[in-house]
Protein backbone atom coordinates (compact mmCIF):
# COMPACT_ATOMS: atom_id res chain seq x y z
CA UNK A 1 -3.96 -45.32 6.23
CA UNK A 2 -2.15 -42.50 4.35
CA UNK A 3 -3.99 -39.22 3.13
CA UNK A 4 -3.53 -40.34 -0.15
CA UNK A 5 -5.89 -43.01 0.53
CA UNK A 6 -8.87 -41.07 1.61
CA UNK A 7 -10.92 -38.00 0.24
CA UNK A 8 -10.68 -34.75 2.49
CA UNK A 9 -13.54 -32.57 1.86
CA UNK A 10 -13.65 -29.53 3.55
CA UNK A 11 -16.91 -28.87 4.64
CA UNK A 12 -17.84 -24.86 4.49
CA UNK A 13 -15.00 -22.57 2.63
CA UNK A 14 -16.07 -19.36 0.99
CA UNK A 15 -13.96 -18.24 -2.48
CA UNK A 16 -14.56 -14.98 -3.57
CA UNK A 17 -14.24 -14.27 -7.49
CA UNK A 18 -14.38 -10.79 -7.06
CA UNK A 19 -11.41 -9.89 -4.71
CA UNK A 20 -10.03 -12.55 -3.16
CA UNK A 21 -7.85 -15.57 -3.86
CA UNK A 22 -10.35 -17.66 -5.09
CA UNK A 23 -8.82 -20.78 -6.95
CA UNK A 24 -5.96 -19.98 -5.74
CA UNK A 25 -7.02 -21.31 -2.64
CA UNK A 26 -8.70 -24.36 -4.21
CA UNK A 27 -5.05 -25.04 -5.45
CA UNK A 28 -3.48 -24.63 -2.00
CA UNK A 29 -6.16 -27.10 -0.35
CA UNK A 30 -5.64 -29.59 -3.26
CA UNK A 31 -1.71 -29.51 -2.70
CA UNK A 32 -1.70 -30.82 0.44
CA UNK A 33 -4.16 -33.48 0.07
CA UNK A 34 -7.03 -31.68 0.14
CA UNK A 35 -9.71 -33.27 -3.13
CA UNK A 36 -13.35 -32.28 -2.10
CA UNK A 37 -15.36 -28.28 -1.60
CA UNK A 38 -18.29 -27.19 -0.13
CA UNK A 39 -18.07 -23.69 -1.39
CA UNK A 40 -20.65 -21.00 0.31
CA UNK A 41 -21.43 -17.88 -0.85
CA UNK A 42 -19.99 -15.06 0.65
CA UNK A 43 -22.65 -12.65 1.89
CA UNK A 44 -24.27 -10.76 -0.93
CA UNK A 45 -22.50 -7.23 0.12
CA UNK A 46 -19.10 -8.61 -0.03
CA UNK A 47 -19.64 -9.69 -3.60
CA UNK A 48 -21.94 -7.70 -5.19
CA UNK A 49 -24.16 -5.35 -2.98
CA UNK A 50 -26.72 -5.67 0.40
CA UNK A 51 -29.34 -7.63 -1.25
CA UNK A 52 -32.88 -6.50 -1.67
CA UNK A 53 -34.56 -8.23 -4.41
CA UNK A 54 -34.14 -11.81 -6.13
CA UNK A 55 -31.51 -10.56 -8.71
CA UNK A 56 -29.37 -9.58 -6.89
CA UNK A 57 -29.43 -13.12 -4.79
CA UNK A 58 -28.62 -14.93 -8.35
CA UNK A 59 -25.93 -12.33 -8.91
CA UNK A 60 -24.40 -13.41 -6.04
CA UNK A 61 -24.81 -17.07 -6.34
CA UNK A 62 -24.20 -17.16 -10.10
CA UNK A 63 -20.88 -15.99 -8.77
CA UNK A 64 -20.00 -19.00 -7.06
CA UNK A 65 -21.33 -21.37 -8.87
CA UNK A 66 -18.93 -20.33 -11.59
CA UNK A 67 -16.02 -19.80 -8.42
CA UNK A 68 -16.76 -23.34 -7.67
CA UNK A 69 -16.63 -24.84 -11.80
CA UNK A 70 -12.60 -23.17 -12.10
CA UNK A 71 -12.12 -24.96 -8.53
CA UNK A 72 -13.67 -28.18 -9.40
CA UNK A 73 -10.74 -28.00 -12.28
CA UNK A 74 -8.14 -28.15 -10.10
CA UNK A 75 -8.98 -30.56 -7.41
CA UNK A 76 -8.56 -34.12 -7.51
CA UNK A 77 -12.28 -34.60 -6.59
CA UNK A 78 -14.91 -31.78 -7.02
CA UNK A 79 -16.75 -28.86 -5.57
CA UNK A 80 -19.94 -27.87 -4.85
CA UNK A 81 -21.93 -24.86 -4.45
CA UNK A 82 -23.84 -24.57 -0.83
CA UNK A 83 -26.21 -21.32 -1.37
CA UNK A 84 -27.82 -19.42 0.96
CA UNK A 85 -28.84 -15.69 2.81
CA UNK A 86 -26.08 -14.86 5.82
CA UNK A 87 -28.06 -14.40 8.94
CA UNK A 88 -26.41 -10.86 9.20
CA UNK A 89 -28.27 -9.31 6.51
CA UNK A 90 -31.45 -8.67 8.45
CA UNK A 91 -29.49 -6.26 10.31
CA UNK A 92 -27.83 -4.78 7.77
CA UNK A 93 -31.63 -4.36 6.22
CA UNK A 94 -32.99 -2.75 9.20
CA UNK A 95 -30.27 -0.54 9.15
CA UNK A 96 -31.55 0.63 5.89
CA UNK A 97 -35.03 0.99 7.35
CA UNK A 98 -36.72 -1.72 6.83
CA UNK A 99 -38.66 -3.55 9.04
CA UNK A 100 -37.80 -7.25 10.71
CA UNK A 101 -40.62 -8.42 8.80
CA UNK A 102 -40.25 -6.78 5.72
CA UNK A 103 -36.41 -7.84 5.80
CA UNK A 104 -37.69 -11.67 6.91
CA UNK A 105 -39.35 -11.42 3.51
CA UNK A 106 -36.47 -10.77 1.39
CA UNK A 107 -34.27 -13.58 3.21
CA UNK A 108 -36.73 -16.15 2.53
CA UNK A 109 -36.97 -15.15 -1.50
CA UNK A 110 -33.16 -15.30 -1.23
CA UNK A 111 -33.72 -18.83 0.32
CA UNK A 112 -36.50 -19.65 -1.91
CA UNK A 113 -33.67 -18.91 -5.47
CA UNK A 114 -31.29 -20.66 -3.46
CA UNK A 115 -33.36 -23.91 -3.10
CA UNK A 116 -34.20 -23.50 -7.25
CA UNK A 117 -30.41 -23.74 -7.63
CA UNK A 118 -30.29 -27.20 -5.52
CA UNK A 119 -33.42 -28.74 -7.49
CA UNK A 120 -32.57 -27.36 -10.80
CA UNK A 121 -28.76 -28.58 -10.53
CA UNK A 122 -25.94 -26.31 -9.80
CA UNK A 123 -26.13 -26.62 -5.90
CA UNK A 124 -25.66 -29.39 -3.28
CA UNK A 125 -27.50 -27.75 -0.02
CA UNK A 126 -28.51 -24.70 0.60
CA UNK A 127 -27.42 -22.08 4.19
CA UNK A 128 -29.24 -20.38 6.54
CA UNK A 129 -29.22 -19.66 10.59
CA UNK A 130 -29.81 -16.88 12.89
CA UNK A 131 -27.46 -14.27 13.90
CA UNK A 132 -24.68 -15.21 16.22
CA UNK A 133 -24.55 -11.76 17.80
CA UNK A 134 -27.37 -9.80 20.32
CA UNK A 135 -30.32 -8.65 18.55
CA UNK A 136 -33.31 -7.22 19.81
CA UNK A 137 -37.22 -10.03 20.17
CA UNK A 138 -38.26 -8.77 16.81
CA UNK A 139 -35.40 -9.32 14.90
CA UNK A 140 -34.43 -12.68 16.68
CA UNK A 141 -38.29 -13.87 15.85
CA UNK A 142 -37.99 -12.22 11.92
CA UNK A 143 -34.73 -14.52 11.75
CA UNK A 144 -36.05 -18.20 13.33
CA UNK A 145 -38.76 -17.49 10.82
CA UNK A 146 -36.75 -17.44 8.40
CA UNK A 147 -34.58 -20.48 9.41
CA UNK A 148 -37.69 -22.70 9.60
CA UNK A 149 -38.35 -21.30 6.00
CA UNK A 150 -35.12 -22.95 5.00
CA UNK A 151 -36.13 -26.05 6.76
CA UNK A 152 -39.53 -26.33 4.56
CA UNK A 153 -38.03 -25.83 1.64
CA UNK A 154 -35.26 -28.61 1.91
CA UNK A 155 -37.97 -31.03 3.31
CA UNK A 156 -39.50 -30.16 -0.12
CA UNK A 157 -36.70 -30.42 -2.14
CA UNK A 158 -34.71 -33.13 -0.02
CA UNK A 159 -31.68 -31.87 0.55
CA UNK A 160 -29.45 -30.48 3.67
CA UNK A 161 -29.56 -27.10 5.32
CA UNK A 162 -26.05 -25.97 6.66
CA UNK A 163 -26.92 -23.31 9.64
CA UNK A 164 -24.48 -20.38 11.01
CA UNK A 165 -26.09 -19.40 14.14
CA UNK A 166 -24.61 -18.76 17.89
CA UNK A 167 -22.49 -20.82 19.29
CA UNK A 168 -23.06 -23.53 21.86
CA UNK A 169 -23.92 -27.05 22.26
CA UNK A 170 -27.70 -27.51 22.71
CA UNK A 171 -29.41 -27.20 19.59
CA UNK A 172 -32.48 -29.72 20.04
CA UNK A 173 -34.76 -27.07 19.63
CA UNK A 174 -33.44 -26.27 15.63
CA UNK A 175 -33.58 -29.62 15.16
CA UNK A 176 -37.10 -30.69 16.39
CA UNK A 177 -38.19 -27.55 14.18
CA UNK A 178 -36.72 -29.11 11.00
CA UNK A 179 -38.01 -32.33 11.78
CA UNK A 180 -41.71 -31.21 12.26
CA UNK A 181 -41.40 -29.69 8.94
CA UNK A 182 -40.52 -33.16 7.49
CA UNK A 183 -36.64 -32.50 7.63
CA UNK A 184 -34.55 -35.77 8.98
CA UNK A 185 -32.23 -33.59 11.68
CA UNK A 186 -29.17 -35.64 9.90
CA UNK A 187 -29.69 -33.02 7.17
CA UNK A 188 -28.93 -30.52 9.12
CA UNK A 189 -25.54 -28.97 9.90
CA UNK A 190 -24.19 -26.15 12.41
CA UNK A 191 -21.41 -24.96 10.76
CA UNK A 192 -18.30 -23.47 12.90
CA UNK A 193 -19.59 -26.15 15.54
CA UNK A 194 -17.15 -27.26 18.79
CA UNK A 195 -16.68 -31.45 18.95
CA UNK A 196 -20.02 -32.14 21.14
CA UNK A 197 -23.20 -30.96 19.42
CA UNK A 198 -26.75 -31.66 20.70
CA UNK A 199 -29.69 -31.87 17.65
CA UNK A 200 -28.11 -31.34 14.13
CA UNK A 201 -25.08 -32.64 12.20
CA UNK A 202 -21.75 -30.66 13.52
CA UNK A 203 -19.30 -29.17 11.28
CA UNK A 204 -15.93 -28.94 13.52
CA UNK A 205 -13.93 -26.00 13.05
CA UNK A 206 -10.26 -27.84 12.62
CA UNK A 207 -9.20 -27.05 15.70
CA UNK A 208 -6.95 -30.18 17.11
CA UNK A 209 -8.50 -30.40 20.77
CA UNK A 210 -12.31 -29.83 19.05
CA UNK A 211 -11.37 -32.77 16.68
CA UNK A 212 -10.17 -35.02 19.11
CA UNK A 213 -13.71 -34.10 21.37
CA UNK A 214 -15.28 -35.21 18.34
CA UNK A 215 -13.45 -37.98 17.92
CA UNK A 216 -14.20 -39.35 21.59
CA UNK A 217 -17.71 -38.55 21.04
CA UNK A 218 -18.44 -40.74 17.99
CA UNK A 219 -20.71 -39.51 16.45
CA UNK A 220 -21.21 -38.12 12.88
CA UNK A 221 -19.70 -35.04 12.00
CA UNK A 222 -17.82 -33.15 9.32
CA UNK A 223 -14.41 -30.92 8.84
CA UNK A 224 -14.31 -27.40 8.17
CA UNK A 225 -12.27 -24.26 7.85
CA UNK A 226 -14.19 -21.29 7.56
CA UNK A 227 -11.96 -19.75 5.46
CA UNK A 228 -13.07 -16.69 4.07
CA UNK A 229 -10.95 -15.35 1.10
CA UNK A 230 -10.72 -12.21 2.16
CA UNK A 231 -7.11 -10.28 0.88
CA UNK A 232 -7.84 -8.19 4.13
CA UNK A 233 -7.84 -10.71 6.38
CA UNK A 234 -5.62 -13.82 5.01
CA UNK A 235 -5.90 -17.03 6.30
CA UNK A 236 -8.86 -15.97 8.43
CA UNK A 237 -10.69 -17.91 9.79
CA UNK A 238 -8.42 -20.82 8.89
CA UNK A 239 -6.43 -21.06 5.95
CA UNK A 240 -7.46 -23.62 3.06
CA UNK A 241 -4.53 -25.75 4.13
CA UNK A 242 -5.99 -26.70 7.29
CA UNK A 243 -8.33 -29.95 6.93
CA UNK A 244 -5.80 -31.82 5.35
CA UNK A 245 -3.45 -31.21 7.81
CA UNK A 246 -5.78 -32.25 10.62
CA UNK A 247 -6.56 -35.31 8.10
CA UNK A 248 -2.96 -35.97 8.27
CA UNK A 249 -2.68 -35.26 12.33
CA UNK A 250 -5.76 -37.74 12.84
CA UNK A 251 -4.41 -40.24 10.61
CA UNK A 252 -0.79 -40.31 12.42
CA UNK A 253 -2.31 -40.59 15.81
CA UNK A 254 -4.75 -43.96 14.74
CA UNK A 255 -7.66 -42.05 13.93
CA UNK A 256 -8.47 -43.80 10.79
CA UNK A 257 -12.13 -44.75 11.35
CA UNK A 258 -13.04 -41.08 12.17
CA UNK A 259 -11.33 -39.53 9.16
CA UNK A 260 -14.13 -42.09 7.29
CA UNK A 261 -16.55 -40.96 9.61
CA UNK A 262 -15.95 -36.91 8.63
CA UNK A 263 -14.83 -37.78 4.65
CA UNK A 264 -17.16 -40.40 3.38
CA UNK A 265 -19.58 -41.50 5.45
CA UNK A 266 -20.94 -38.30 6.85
CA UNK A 267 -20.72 -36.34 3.48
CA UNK A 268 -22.61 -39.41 1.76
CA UNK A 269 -25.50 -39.44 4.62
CA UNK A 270 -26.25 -35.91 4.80
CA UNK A 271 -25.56 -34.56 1.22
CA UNK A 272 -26.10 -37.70 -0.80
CA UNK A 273 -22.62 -37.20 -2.49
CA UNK A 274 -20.00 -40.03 -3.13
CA UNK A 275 -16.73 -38.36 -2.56
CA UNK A 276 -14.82 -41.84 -2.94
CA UNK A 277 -16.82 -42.01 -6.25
CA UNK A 278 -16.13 -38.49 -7.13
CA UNK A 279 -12.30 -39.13 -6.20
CA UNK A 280 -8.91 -39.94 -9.22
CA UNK A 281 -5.60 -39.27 -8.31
């Protein structure tokens, strides 16, 4: 198989309309084979300001849904918008004085705009997690609330939850949670995972020796670059050019079946999107 042959969807990429690169990047991921977007939101003080209320949540996403329409215009597939409330803003809310539950509160509003987006239209899935740095018991308990919040509301909306949370490989706990609140554990994704995950769906960073773990470890998982659009940091955390490239790498050295497994078959099980159907060259 040749990349032309198969979609390559990038799993969680960030544009930023405001100061970064934006379709730029879209461009530079579509030029080397790259056709399909999950575009998060950047966190809401990087695009607009620390967010404390529901507008400014939409101001935020309204943002990227419109970062993700001039994308969609130059890829060979699409993009879509994945929406959410960055697991460091309850830190950045206590800061300000508020309290863990107080700033719990907010996050979930944020979540609960975000899920109006998915069942209204614009957005495919919606993001939440936990912070991936220490925190003190309150804070850590303010933030699984608010993670399990996300849960509820794609069990009631069906669609996937994409998670940023600390790293590691045993993650049965997150998933039992979403599954007692009626969420198949499929549906949800640890983004910025390594190539063996325990509970939900991984997202590998496209690293070459995490791809090839994944790889050997057959089961479902998805490609990703992390890249952040930032003009401050370019290329960080990988540049936009990077999952086709590793498309390319896996396809040269027989991987065939697992490039299916990360481009079509695990997009279409988890997110309910075609991207073979979504796909003209």
């Amino acid at each position: 198989m040749d990349i032309e042959e198969t979609p390559v969807l990038d799993n969680h990429l960030h544009l930023d309309p405001v100061s970064g690169r934006n379709v730029e990047a879209a461009e530079e991921f579509a030029a080397k084979g790259g056709t399909h977007l999950l575009v998060l939101n950047k966190p809401s003080w990087k695009l607009v300001e620390t967010a404390t209320d529901e507008a400014i949540f939409r101001e935020c996403f309204d943002l990227t849904v419109g970062a993700v329409e001039d994308a969609t215009e130059v890829l060979p597939g699409r993009a879509w918008p994945v929406l959410g409330v960055h697991p460091a803003l309850i830190s950045r809310l206590v800061e300000d004085g508020y309290g863990p539950d107080a700033a719990r509160d907010i996050m979930q509003t944020g979540l609960d705009v975000a899920a109006e987006y998915v069942v209204d239209g614009p957005a495919l899935a919606i993001k939440s997690g936990r912070p991936h740095y220490d925190v003190d018991e309150e804070v850590w308990a303010a933030s699984n609330e608010v993670m399990r919040h996300a849960f509820e509301l794609a069990a009631d909306g069906d669609f996937a939850v994409q998670l940023h949370t600390e790293g590691g490989e045993d993650f049965e706990q997150v998933a039992a949670w979403a599954e007692e609140r009626g969420l198949d554990r499929e549906r949800v994704v640890k983004h910025y995972s390594g190539g063996r995950l325990q509970g939900p769906t991984k997202s590998v960073l496209a690293d070459k020796d995490e791809l090839l773990t994944a790889v050997e470890e057959g089961d479902p998982f998805l490609m990703e670059t992390d890249y952040i659009d930032d003009p401050d940091r370019p290329g960080a955390v990988l540049g936009p050019k990077t999952v086709p490239r590793r498309v390319r790498w896996l396809l040269e050295e027989g991987h065939a079946a697992a490039v299916r497994t990360a481009h079509v078959e695990t997009p279409r099980a988890v997110y309910g999107i075609d991207t073979e159907a979504t796909l003209s060259r």
